[in-house]
C-alpha atoms as a PDB file:
ATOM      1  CA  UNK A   1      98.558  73.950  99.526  1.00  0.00           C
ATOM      2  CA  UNK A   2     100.494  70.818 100.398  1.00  0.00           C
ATOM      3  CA  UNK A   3      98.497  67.364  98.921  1.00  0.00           C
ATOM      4  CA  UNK A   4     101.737  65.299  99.636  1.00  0.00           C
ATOM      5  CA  UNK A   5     105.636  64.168  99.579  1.00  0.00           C
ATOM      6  CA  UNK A   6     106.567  64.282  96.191  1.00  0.00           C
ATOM      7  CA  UNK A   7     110.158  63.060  96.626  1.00  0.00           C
ATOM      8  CA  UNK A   8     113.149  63.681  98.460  1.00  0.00           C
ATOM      9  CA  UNK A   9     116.235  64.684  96.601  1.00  0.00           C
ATOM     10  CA  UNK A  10     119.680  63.211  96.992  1.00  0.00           C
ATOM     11  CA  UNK A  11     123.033  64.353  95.481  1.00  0.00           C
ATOM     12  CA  UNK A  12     125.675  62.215  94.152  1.00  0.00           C
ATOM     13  CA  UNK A  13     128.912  62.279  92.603  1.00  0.00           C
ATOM     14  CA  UNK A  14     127.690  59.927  89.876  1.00  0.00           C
ATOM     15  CA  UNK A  15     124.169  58.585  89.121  1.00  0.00           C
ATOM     16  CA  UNK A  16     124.892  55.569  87.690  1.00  0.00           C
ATOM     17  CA  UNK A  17     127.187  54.365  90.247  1.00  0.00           C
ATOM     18  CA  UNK A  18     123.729  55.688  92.853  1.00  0.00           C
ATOM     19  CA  UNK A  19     121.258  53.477  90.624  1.00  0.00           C
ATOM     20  CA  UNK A  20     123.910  50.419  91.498  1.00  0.00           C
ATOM     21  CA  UNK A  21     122.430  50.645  95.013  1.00  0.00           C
ATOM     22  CA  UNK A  22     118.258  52.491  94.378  1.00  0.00           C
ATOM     23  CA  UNK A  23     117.688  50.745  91.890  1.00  0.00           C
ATOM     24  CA  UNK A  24     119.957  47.556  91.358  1.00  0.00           C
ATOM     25  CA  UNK A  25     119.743  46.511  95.045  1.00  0.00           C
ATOM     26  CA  UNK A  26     116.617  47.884  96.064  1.00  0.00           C
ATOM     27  CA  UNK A  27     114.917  47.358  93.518  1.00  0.00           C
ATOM     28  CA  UNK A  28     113.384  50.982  92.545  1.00  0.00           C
ATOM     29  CA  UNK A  29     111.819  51.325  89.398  1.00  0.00           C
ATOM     30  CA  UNK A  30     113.587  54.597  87.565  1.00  0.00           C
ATOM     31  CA  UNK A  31     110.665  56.855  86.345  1.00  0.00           C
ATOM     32  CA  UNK A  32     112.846  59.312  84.247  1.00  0.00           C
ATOM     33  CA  UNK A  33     116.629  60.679  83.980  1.00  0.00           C
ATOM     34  CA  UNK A  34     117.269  64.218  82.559  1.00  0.00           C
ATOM     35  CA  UNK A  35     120.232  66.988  82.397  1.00  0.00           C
ATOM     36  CA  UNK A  36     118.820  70.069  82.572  1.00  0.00           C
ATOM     37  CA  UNK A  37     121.221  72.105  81.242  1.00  0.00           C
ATOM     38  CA  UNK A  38     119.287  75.217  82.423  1.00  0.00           C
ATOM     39  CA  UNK A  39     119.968  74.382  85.911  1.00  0.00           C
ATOM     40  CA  UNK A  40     123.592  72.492  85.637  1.00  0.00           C
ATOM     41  CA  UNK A  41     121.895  68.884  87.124  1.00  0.00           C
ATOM     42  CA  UNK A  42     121.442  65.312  85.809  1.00  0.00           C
ATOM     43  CA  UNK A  43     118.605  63.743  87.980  1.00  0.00           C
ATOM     44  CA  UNK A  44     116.908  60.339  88.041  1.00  0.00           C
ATOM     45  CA  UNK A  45     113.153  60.318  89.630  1.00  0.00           C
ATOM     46  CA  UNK A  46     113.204  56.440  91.242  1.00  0.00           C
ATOM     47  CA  UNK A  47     109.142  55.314  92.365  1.00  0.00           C
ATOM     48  CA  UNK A  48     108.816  54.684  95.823  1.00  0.00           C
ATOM     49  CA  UNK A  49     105.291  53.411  96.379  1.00  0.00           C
ATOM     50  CA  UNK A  50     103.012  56.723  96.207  1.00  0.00           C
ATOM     51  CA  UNK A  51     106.475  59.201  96.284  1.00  0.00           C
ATOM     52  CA  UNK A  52     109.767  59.028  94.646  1.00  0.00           C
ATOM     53  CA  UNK A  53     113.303  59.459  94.802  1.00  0.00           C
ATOM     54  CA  UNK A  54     115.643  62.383  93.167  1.00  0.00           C
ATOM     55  CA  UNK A  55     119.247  61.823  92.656  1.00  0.00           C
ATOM     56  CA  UNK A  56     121.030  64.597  91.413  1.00  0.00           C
ATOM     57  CA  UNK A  57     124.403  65.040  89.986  1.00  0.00           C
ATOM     58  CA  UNK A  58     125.850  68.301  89.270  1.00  0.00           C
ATOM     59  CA  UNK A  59     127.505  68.382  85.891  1.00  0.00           C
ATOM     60  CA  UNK A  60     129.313  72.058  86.446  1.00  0.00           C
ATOM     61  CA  UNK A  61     131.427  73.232  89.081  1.00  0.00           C
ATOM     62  CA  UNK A  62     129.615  76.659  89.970  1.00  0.00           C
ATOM     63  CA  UNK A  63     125.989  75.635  91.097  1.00  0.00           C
ATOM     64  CA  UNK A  64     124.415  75.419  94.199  1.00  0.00           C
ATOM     65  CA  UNK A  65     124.160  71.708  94.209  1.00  0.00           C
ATOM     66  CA  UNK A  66     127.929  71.431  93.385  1.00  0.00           C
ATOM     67  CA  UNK A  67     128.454  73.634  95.797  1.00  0.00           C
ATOM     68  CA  UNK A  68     126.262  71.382  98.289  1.00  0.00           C
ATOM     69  CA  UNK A  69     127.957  68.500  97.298  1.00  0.00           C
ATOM     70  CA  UNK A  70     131.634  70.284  97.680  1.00  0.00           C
ATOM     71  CA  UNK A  71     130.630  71.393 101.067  1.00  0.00           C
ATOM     72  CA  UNK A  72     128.533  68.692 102.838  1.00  0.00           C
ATOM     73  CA  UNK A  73     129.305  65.591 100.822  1.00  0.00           C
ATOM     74  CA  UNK A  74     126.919  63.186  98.802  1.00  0.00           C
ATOM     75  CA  UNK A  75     123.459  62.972 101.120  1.00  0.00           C
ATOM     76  CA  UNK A  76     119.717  64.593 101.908  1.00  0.00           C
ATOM     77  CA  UNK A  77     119.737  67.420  99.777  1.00  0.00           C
ATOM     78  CA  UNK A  78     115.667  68.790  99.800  1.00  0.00           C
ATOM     79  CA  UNK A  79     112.400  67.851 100.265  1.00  0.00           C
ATOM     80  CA  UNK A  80     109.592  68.105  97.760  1.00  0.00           C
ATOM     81  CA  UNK A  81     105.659  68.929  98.642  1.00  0.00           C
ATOM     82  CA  UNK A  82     103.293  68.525  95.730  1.00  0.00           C
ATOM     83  CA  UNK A  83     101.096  71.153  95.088  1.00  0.00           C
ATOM     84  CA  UNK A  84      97.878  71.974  92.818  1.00  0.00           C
ATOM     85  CA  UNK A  85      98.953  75.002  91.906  1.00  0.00           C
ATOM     86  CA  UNK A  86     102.630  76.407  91.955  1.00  0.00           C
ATOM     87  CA  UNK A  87     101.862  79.695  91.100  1.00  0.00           C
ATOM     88  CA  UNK A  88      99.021  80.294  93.511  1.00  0.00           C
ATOM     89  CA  UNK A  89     101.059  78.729  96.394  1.00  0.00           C
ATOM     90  CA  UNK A  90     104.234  80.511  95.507  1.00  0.00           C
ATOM     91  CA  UNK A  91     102.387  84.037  95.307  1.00  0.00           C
ATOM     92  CA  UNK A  92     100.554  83.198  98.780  1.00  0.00           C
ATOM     93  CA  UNK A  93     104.331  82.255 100.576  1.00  0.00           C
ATOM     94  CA  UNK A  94     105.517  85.681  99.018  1.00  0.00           C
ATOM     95  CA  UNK A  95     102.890  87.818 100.411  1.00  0.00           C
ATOM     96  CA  UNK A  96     103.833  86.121 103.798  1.00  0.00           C
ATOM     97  CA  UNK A  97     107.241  87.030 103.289  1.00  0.00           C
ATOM     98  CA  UNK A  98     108.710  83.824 103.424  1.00  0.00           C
ATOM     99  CA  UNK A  99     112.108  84.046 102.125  1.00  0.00           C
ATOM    100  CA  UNK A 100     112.455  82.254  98.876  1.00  0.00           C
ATOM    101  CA  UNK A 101     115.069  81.386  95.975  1.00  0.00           C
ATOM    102  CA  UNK A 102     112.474  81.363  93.220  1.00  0.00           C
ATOM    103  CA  UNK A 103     110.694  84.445  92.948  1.00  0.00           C
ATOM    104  CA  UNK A 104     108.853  82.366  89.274  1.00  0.00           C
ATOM    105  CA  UNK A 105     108.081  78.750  89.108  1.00  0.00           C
ATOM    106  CA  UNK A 106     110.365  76.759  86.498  1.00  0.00           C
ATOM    107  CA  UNK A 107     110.336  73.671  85.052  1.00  0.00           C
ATOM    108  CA  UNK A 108     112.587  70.891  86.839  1.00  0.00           C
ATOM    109  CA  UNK A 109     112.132  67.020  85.721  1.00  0.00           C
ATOM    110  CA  UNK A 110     109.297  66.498  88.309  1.00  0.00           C
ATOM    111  CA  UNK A 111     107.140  69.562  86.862  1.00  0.00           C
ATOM    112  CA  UNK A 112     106.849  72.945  88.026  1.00  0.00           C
ATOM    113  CA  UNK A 113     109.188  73.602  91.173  1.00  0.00           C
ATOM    114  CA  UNK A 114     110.261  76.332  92.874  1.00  0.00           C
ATOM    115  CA  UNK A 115     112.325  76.441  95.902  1.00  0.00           C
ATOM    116  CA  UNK A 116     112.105  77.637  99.032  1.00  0.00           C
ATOM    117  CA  UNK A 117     115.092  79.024 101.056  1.00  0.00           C
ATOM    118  CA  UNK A 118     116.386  77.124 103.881  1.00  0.00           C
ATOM    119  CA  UNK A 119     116.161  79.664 106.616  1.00  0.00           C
ATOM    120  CA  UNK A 120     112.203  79.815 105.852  1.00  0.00           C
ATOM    121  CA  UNK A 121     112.238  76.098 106.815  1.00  0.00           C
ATOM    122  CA  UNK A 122     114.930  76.328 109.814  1.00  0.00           C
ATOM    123  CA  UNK A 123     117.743  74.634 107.962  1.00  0.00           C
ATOM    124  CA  UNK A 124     115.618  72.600 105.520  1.00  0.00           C
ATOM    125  CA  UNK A 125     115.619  73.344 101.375  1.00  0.00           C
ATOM    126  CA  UNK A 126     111.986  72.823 100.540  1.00  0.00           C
ATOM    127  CA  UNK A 127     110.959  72.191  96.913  1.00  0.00           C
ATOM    128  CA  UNK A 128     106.891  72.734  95.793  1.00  0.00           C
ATOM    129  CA  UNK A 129     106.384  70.851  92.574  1.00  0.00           C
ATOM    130  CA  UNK A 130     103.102  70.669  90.280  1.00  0.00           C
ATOM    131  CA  UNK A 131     103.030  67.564  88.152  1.00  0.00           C
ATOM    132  CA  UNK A 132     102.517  68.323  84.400  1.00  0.00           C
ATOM    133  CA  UNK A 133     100.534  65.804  83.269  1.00  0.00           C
ATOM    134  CA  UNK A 134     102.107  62.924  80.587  1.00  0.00           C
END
């Protein structure tokens, strides 16, 4: 099931005023930056050695990372495992009945994610991601 860390995921008010300090003072290389529209985010994947680094941004008011960001302030949002298969994994974690926010894998700017619910991971938002290859 779990090969790795993928990344961990960080929300900010404002990514480019984030890559000032990941990228501009410690020197991380930016893989990719996105808005996905779909989901309300703009994220930037920085490489750390073997894992990387998510900031995300909410760009509407009425998602849950807004929301995160409203309640608990810029910070640790999730944690990402990579996976080998997405679908598989996610099908096995249902049959277990582990509680879950995506019932369907979709596509997020690291590959195919879902996300499992915090109070399957005592507190924790947990993110499974297959690569797509590029």
């Amino acid at each position: 099931m779990i090969k790795n860390v993928h990344h961990v995921g960080v929300v900010v008010r404002d990514i480019e005023q984030a890559l000032g300090f990941y990228r501009d003072t410690l020197g991380l290389r930016v893989h990719k930056i996105q808005t996905m529209d779909d989901q309300g985010v703009r994220a930037a994947l920085l490489t750390l050695g073997d894992s990387e680094i998510e900031l995300l941004q909410p760009v509407v008011d009425d998602n849950g990372v807004a929301r995160y960001l409203e309640r608990r302030g810029e910070g640790l949002h999730h944690v990402c495992f990579e996976v080998d298969d997405v679908d598989g994994d996610l099908r096995a974690l249902q049959k277990m009945q582990v509680e879950l926010i995506d019932q369907e894998p979709r596509i997020g700017i690291a590959g195919r994610i879902c996300f499992l619910h915090p109070s399957a991971m005592d507190g924790t938002l947990v993110e499974l991601c297959e690569p797509i290859p590029s």
